[in-house]
N, C-alpha and C. Protein backbone atom coordinates (compact mmCIF):
# COMPACT_ATOMS: atom_id res chain seq x y z
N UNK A 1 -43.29 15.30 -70.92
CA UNK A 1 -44.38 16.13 -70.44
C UNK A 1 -43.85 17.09 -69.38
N UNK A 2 -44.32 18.52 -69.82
CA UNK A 2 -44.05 19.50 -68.25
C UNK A 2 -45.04 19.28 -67.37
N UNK A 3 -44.23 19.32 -66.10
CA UNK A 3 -44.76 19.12 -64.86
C UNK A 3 -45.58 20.63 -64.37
N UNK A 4 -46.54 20.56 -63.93
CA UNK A 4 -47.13 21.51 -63.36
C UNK A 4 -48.47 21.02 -62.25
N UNK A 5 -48.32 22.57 -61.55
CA UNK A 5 -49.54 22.12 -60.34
C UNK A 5 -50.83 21.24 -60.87
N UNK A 6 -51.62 21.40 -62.11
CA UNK A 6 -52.42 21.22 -62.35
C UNK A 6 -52.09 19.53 -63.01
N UNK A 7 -51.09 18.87 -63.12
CA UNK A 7 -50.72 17.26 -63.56
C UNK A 7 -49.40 16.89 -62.79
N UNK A 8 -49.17 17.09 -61.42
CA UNK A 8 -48.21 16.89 -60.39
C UNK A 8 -49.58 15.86 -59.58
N UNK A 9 -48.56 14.91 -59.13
CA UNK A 9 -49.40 13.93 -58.36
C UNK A 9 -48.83 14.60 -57.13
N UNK A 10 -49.73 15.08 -56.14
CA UNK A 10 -49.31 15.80 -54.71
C UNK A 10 -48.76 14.67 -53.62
N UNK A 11 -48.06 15.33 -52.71
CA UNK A 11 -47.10 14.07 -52.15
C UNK A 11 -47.81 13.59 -51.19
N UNK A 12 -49.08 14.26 -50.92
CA UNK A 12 -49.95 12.94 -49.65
C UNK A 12 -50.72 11.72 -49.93
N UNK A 13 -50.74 12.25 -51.60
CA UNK A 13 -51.28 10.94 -52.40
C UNK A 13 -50.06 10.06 -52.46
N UNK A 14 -48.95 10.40 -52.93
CA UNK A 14 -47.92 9.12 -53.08
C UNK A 14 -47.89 8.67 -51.20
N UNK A 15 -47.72 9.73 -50.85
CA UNK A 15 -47.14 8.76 -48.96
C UNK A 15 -48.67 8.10 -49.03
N UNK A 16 -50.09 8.24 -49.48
CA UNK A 16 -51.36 7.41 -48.73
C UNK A 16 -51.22 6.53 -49.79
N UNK A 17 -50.27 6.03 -50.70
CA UNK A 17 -50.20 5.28 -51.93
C UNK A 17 -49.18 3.94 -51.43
N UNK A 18 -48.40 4.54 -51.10
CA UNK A 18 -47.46 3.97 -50.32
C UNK A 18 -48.29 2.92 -48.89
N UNK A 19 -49.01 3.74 -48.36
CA UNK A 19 -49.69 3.03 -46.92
C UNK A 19 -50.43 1.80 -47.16
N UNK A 20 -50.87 2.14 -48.47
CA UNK A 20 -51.82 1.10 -48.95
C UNK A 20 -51.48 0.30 -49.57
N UNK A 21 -50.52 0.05 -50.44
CA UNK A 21 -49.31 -0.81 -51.09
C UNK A 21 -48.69 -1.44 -50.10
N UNK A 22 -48.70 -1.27 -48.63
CA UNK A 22 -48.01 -1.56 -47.39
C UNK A 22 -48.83 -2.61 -46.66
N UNK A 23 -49.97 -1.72 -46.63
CA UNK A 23 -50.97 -2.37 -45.62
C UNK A 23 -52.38 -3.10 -45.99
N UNK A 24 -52.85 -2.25 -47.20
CA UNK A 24 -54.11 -2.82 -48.18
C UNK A 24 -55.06 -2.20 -47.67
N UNK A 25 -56.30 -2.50 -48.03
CA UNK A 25 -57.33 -1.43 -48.14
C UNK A 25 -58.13 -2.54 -46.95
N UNK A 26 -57.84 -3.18 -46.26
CA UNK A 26 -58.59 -4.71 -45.85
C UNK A 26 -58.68 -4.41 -44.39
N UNK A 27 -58.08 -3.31 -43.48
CA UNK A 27 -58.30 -2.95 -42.30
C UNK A 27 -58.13 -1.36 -42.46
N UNK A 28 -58.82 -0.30 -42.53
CA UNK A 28 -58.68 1.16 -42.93
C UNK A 28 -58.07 1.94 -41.60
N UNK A 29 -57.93 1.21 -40.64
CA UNK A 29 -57.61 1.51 -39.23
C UNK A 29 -55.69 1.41 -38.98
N UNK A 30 -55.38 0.38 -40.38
CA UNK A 30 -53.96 0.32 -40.24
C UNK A 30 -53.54 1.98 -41.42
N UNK A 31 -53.94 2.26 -41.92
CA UNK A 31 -53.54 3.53 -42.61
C UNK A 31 -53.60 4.76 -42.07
N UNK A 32 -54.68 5.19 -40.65
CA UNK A 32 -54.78 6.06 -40.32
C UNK A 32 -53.67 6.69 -39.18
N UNK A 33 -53.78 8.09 -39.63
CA UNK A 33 -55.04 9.07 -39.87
C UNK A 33 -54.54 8.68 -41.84
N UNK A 34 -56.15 8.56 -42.24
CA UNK A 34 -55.85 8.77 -43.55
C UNK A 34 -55.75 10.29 -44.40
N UNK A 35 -56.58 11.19 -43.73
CA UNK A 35 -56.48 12.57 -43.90
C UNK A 35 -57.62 12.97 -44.99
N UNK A 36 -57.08 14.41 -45.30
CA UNK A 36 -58.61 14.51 -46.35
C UNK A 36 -58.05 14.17 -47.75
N UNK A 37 -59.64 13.53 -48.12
CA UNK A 37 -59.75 12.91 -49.69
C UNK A 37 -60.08 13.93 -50.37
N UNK A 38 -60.36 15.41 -50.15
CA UNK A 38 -60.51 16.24 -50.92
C UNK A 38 -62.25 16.34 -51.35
N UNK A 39 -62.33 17.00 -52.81
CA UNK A 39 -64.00 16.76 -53.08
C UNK A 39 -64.40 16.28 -54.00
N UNK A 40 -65.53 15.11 -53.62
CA UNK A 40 -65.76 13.72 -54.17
C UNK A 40 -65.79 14.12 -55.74
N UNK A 41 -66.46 15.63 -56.12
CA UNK A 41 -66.76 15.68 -57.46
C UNK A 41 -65.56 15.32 -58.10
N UNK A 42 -64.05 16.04 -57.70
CA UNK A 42 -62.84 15.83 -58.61
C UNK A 42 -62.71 14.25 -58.76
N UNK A 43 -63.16 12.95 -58.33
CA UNK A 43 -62.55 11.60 -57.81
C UNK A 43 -63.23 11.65 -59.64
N UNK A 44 -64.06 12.03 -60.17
CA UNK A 44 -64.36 11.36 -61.58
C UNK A 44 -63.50 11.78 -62.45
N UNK A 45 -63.09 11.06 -63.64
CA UNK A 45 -61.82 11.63 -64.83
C UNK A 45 -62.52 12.52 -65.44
N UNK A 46 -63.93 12.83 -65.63
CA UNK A 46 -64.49 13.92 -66.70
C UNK A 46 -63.96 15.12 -66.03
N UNK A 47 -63.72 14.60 -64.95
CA UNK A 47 -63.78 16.25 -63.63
C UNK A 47 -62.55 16.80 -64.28
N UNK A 48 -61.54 15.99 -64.13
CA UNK A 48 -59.74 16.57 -64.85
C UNK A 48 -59.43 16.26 -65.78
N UNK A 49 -60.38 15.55 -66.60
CA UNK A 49 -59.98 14.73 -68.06
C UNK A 49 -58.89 14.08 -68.42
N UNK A 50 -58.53 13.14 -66.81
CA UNK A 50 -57.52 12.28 -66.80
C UNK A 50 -58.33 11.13 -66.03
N UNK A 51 -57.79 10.01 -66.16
CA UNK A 51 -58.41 8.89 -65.28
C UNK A 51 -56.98 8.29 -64.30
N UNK A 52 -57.41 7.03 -63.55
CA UNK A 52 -56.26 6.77 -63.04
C UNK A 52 -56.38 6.61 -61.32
N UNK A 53 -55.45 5.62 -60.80
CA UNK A 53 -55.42 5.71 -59.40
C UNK A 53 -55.00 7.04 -58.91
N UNK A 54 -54.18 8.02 -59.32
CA UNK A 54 -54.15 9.07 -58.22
C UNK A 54 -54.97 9.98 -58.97
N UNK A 55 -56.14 9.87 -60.11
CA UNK A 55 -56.95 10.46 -60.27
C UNK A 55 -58.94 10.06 -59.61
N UNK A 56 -58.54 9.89 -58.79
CA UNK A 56 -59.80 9.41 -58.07
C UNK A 56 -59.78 8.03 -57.99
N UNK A 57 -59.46 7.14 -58.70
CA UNK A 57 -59.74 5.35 -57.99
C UNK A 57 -59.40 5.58 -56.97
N UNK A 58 -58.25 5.92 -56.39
CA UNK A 58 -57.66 5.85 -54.97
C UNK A 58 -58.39 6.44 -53.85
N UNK A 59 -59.49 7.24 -54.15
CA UNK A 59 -60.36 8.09 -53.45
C UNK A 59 -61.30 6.94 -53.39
N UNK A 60 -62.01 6.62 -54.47
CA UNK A 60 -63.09 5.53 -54.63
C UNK A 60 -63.18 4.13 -53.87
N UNK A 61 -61.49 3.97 -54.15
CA UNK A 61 -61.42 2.02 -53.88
C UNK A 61 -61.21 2.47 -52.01
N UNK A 62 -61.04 3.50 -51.32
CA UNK A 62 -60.70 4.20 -49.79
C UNK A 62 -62.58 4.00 -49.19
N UNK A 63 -63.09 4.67 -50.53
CA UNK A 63 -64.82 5.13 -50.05
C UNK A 63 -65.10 4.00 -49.45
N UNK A 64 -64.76 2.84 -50.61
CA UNK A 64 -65.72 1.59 -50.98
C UNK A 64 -65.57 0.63 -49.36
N UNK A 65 -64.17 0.95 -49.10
CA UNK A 65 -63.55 -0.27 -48.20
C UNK A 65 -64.37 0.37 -46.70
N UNK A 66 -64.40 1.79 -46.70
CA UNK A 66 -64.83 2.63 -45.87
C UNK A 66 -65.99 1.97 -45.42
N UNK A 67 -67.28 2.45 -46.49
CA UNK A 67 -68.71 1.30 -46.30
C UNK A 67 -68.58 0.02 -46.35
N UNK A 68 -67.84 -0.50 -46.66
CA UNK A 68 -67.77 -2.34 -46.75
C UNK A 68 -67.70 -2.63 -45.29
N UNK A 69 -65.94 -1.99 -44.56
CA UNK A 69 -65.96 -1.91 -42.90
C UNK A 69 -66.45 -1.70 -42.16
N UNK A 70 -68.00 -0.87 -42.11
CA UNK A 70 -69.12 -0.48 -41.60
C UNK A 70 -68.69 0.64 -40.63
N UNK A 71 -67.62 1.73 -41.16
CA UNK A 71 -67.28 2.86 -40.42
C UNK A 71 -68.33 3.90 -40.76
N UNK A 72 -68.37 4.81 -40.05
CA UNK A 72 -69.42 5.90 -40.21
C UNK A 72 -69.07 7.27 -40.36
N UNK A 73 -69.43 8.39 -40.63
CA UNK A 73 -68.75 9.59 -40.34
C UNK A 73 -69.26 9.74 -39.17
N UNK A 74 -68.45 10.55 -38.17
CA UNK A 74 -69.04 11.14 -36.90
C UNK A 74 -69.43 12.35 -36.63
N UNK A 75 -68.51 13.68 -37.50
CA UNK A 75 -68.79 14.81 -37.31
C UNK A 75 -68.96 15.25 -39.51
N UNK A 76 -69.71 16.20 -39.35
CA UNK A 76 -70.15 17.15 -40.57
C UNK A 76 -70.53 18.10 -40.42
N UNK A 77 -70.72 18.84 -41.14
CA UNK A 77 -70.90 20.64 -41.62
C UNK A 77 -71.06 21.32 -42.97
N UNK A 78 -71.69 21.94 -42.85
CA UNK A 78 -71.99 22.36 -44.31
C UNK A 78 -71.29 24.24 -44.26
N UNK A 79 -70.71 24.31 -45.37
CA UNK A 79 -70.06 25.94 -45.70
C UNK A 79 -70.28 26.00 -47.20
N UNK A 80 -69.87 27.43 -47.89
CA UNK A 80 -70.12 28.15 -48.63
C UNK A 80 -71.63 28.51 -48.99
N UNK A 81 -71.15 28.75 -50.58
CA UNK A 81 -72.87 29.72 -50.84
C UNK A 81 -73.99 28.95 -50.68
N UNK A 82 -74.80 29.51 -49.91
CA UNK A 82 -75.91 28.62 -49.48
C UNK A 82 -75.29 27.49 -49.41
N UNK A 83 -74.88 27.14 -48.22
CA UNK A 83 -74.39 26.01 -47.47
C UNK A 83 -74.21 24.33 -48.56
N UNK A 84 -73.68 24.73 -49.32
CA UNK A 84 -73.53 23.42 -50.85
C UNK A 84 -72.14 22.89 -50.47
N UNK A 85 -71.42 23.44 -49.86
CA UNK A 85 -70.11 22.47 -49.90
C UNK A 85 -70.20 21.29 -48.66
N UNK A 86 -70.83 20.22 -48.68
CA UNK A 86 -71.19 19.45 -47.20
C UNK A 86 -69.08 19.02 -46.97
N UNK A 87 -69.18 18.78 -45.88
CA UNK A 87 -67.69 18.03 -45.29
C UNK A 87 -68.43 17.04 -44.35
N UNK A 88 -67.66 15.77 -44.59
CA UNK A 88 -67.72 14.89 -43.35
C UNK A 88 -66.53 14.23 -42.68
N UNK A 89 -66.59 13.68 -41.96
CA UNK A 89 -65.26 13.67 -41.11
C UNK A 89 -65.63 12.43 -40.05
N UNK A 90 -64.67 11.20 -40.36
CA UNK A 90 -64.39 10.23 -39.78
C UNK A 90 -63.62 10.84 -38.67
N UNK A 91 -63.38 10.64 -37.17
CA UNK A 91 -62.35 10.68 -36.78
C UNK A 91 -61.42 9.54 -36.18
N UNK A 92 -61.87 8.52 -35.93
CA UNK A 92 -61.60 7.45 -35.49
C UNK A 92 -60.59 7.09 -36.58
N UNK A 93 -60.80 7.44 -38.20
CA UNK A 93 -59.73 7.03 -38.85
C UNK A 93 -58.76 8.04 -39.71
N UNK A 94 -59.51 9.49 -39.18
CA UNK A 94 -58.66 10.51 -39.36
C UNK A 94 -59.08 11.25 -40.72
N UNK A 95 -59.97 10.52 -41.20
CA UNK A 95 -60.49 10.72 -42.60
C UNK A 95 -61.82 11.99 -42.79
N UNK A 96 -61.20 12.63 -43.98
CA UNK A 96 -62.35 13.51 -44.26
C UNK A 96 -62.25 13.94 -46.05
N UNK A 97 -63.63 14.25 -46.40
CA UNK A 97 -64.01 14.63 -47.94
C UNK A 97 -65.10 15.36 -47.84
N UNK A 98 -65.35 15.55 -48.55
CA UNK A 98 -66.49 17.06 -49.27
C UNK A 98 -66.77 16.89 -50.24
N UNK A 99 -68.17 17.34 -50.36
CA UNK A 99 -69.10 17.42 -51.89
C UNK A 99 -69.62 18.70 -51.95
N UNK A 100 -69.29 19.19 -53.22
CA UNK A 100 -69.73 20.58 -53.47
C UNK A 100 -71.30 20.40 -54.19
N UNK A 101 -72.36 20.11 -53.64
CA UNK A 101 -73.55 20.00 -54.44
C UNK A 101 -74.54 21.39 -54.64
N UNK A 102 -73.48 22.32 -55.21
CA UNK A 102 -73.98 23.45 -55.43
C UNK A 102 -74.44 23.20 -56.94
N UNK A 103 -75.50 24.34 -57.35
CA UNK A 103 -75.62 24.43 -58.65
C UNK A 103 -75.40 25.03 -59.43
């Protein structure tokens, strides 16, 4: 298979792949800063018509442990057209993602 931008696993996913293979998903405070997860819509396989841990599980099984630990976001904001792209932003664990709920 050729490699290209669009099926290259990006290297903050392998180093946050690595953290978690290290440390586990069981304290989210030993991985940070975890950084941004990007936007939640891509975490589904219909989104890239690939499935897979560095196709969103790894985003998902991060969310899940996120609410399980009872962390919160602290800061958010909303940008683009008519304000549809929300961002939220952990900082305590360095973490941030976005949902584009435009239509």
């Amino acid at each position: 298979m050729k490699y290209n931008k669009y099926n290259q696993v990006p290297e903050w996913k392998k180093r946050l792949t690595r953290k978690i293979g290290l440390f586990g998903l069981s304290d989210l405070r030993k991985l940070a800063p975890i950084g941004d997860l990007g936007y939640a819509n891509g975490w589904y396989w219909d989104f890239y018509g690939r499935e897979g841990w560095f196709y969103g599980e790894m985003e998902k099984a991060i969310m899940e442990a996120f609410h399980a630990q009872g962390f919160k976001f602290d800061q958010g904001y909303s940008t683009g057209y008519r304000r549809t792209d929300h961002h939220y932003i952990c900082t305590e664990l360095g973490l941030r993602y976005s949902v584009d709920s435009g239509d």
